[in-house]
Protein backbone atom coordinates (compact mmCIF):
# COMPACT_ATOMS: atom_id res chain seq x y z
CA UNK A 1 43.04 88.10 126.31
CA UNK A 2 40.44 89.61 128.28
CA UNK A 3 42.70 92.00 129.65
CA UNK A 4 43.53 93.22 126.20
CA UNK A 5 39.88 93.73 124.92
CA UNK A 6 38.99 96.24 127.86
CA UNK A 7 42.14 97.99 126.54
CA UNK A 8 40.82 97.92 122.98
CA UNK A 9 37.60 99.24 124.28
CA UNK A 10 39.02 102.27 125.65
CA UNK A 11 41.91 102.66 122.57
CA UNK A 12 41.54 106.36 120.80
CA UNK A 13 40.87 104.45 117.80
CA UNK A 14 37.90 101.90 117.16
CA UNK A 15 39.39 98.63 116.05
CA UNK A 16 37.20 95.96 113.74
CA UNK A 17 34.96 98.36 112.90
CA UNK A 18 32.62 97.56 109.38
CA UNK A 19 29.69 99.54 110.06
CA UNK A 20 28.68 102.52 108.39
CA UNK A 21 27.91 105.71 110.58
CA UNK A 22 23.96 105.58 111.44
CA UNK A 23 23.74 108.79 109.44
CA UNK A 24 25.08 109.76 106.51
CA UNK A 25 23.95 112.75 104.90
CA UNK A 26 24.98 113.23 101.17
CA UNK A 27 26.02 116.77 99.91
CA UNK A 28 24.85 118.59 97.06
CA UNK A 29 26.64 117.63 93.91
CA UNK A 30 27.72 121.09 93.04
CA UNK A 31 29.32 121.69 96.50
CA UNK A 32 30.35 118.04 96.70
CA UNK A 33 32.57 118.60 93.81
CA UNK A 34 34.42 121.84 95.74
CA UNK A 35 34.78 119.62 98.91
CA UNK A 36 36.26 116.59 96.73
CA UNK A 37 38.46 119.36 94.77
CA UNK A 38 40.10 121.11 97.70
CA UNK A 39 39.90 119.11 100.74
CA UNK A 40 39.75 115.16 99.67
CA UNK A 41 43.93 115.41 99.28
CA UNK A 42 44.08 117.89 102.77
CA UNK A 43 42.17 114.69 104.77
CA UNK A 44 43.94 111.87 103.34
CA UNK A 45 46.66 113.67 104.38
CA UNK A 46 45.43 114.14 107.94
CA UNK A 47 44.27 110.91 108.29
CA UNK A 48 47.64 109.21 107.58
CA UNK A 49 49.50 111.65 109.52
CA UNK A 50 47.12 110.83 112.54
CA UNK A 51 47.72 107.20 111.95
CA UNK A 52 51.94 107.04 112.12
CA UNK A 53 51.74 109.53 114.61
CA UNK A 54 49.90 106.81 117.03
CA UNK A 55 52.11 104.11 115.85
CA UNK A 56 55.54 106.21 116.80
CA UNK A 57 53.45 107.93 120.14
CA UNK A 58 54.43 111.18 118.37
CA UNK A 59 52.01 113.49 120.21
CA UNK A 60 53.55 116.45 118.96
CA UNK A 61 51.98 116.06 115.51
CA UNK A 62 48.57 114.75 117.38
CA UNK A 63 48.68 117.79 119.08
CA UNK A 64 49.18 119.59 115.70
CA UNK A 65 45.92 117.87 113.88
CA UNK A 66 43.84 117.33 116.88
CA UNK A 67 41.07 119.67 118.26
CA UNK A 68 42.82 119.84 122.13
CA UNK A 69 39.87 118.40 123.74
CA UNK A 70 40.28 115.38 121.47
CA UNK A 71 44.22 115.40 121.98
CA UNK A 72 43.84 115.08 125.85
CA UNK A 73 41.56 111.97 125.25
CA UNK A 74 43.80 110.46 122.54
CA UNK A 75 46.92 111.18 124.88
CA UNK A 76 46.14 109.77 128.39
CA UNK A 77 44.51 106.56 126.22
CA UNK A 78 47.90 105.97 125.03
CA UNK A 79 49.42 106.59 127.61
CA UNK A 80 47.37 103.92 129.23
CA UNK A 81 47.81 101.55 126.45
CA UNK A 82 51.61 101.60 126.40
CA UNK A 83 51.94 101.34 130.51
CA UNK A 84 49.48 98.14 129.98
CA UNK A 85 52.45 96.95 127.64
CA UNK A 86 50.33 97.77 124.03
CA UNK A 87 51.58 99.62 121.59
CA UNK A 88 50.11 100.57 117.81
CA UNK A 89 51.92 99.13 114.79
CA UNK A 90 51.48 100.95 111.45
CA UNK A 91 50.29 98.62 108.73
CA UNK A 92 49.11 100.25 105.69
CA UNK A 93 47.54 103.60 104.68
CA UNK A 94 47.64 103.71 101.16
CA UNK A 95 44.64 101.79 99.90
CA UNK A 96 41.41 103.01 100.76
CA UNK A 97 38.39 105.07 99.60
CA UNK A 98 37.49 108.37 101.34
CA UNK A 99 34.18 109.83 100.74
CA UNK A 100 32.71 112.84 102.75
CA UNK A 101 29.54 113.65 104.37
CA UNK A 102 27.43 115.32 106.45
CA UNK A 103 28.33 119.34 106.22
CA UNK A 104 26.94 121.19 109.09
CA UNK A 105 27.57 125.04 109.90
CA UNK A 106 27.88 126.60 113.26
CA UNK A 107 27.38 129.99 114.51
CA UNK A 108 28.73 131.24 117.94
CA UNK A 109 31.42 128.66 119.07
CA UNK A 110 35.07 127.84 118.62
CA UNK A 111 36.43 124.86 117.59
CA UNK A 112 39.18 124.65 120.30
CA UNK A 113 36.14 123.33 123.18
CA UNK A 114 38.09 124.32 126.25
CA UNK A 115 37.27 128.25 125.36
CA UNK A 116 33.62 128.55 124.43
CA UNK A 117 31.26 129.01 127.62
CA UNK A 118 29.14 126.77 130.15
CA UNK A 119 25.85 125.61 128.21
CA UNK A 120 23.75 127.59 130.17
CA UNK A 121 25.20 130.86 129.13
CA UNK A 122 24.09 130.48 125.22
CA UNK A 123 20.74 130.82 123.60
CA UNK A 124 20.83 127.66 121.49
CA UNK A 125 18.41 128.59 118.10
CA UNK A 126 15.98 125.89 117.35
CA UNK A 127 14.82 127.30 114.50
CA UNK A 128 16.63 129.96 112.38
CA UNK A 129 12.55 131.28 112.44
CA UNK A 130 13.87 132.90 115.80
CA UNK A 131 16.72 135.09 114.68
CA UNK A 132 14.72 136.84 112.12
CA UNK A 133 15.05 140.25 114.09
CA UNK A 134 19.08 139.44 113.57
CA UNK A 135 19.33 138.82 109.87
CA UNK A 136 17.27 138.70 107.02
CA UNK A 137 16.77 135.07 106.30
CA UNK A 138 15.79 135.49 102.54
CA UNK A 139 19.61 136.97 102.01
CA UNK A 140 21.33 134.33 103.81
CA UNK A 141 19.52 131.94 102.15
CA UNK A 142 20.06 134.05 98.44
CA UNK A 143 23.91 134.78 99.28
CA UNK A 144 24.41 131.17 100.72
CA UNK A 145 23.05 129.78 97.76
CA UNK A 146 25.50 131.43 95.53
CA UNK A 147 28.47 130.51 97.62
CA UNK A 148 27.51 126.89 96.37
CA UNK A 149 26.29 125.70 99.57
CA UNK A 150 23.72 122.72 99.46
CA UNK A 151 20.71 124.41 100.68
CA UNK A 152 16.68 124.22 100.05
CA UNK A 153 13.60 124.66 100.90
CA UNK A 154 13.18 121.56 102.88
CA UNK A 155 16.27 122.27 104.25
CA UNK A 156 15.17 125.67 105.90
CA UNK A 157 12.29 123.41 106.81
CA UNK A 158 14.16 121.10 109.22
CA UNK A 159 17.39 123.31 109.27
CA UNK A 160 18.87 122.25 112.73
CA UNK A 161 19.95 119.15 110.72
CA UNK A 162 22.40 121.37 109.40
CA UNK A 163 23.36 124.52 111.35
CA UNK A 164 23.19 125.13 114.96
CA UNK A 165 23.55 128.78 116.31
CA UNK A 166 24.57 129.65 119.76
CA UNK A 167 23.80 133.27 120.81
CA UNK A 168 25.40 134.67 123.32
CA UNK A 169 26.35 138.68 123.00
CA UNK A 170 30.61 137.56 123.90
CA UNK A 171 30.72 134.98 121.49
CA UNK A 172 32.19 134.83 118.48
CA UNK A 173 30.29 135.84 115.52
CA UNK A 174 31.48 133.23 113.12
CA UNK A 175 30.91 130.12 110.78
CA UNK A 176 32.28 126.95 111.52
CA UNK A 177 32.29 124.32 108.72
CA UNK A 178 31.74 120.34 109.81
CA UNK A 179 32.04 117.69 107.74
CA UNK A 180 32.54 113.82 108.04
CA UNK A 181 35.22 112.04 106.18
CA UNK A 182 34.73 108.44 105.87
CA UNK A 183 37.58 106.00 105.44
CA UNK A 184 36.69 102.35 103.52
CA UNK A 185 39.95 100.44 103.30
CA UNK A 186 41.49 97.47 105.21
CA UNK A 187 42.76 98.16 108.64
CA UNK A 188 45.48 100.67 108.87
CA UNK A 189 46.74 100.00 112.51
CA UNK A 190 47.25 96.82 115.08
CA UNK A 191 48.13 96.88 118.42
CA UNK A 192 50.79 94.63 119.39
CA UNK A 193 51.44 93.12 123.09
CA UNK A 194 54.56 90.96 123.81
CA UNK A 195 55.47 90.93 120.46
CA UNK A 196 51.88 89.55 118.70
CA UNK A 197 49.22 91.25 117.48
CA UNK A 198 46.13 91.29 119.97
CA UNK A 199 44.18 92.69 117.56
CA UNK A 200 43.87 90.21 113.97
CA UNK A 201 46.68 87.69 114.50
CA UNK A 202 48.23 89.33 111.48
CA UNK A 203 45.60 89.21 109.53
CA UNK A 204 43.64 92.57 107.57
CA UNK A 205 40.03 93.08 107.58
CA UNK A 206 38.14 95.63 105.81
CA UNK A 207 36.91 98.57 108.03
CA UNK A 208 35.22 101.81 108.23
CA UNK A 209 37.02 104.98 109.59
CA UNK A 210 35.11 108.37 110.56
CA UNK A 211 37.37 112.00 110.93
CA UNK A 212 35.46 114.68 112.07
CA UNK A 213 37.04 117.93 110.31
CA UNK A 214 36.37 121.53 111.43
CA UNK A 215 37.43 124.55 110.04
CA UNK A 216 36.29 128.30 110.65
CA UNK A 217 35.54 129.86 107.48
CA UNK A 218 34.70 133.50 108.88
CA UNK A 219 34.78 135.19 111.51
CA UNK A 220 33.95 138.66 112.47
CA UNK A 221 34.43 139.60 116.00
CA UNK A 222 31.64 139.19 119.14
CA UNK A 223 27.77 139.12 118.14
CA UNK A 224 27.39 142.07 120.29
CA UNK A 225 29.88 144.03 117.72
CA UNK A 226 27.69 142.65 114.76
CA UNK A 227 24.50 143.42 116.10
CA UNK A 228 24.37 146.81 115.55
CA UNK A 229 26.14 146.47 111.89
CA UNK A 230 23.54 144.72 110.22
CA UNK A 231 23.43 141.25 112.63
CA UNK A 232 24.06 137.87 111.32
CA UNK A 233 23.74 138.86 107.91
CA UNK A 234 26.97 140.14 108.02
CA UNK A 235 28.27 137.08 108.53
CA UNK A 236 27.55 135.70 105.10
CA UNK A 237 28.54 139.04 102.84
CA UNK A 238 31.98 137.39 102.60
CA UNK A 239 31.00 134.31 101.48
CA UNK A 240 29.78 135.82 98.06
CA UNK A 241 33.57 136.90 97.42
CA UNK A 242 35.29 133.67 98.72
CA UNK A 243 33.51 130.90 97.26
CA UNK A 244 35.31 127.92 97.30
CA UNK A 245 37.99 129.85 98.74
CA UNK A 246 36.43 129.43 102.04
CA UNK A 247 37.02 125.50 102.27
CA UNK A 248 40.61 126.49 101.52
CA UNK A 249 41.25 127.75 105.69
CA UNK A 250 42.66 125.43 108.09
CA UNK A 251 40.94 121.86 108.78
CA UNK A 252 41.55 120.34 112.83
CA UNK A 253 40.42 116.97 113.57
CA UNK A 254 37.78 117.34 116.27
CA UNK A 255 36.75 113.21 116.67
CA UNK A 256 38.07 110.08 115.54
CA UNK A 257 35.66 107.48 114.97
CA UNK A 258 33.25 109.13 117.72
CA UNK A 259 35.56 108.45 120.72
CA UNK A 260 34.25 111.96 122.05
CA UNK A 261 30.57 111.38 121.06
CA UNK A 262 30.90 113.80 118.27
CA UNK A 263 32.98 116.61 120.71
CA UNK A 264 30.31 118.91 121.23
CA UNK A 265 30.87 122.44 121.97
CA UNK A 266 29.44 123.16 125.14
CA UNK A 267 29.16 121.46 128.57
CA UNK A 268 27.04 122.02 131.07
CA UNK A 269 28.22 123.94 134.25
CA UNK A 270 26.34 120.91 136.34
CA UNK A 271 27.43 117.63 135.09
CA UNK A 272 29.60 116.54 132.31
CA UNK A 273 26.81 115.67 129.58
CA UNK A 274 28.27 117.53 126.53
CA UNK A 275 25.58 119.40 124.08
């Protein structure tokens, strides 16, 4: 049975899990109410895909909803899982809760990892104080305000929570949505071993599942293109005619209950510390 725990351990999904995520940043009502509208039925969807897709080892349709940094992960720990003679069992997908949380936007990446550049090649904004020869911040803040997005002034105070920009003058100039979608419901997957199930000893347990979705909502070109057409202010113009439109672009899983640490963008050319 020890055997078996180290397995679960290193499983691409996080078994007996109850605990909330340590943060859990609420939306604003308004936008909440677009997410819930156009995106709740998109992730339920994902999220039960992603779960018979590890019980039949169908890694074409991992490969389909997964970020390919993530898929890699999720595919060699299967691998590893079913040569150690474990295998996931589908139990039940249909009751649970789903709430989402925690939108964050990000300027200057892509959401497939493998092509954005070594860390040390980006200027990494602290503050959005420091691109104010880029963009007029009172517009963004105007236009992204309209668009429904949940932002104010103590926002713009501490805005890092909340949007990260990575400068670099061959990156893409872009807007990548984040959010968190939370999954309360008793456990949808076992793994069995000889026949029994290592995991409950057929018994269900209420548990807590995180999906990381990403989607990019605009994108116009390389920053070096965009600087000389009126910056990073460019970037939001389009959000004033899309609206909730914008949530309506394709969603990729990028984590499953933080497996990759939250799959950060970048990675240093010196080590293999993710940022």
């Amino acid at each position: 049975m020890r055997r078996c725990f180290s397995f679960l351990a290193n499983a691409p999904w996080v078994f007996k899990n109850s605990s909330a995520p340590s943060i859990l940043r609420e939306m604003d009502p308004k936008f909440k109410q677009v997410v819930e509208e156009n995106l709740t039925e998109g992730f339920t969807f994902a999220f039960r895909s992603i779960c018979e897709a590890l019980s039949n080892h169908d890694k074409s349709i991992l490969s389909e909803c997964l970020e390919g940094r993530l898929f890699e992960t999720v595919s060699s720990r299967i691998d590893a899982l079913e040569n150690s003679g474990h295998q996931f069992k589908l139990l039940d997908t249909e009751n649970f809760d789903l709430k989402e949380y925690n939108l964050c936007i990000s300027m200057g990446v892509e959401i497939e990892r493998k092509n954005n550049k070594p860390k040390e090649d980006y200027v990494k904004i602290a503050s959005l104080e420091e691109i104010k020869p880029m963009a007029s911040l009172g517009s963004i803040k105007e236009e992204i305000g309209k668009a429904g997005l949940p932002w104010s002034d103590d926002l713009w105070k501490n805005n890092m929570d909340y949007i990260w920009v990575y400068i670099s003058p061959s990156a893409p100039a872009n807007i990548i949505f984040s959010i968190d979608a939370v999954f309360y419901g008793q456990n949808p997957l076992t793994l069995i071993h000889n026949s029994k199930d290592v995991v409950y000893n057929d018994n269900r347990e209420n548990e807590i599942h995180v999906l990381k979705f990403e989607s990019c909502a605009i994108n116009k070109g390389l920053q070096k293109n965009i600087l000389f057409t009126g910056g990073f202010q460019g970037l939001i113009e389009p959000l004033k005619r899309l609206g909730s439109e914008l949530l309506k672009q394709s969603w990729v899983v990028v984590d499953i209950d933080n497996i990759m640490g939250g799959n950060p963008y970048v990675i240093s050319k010196n080590s293999k510390k993710l940022s």
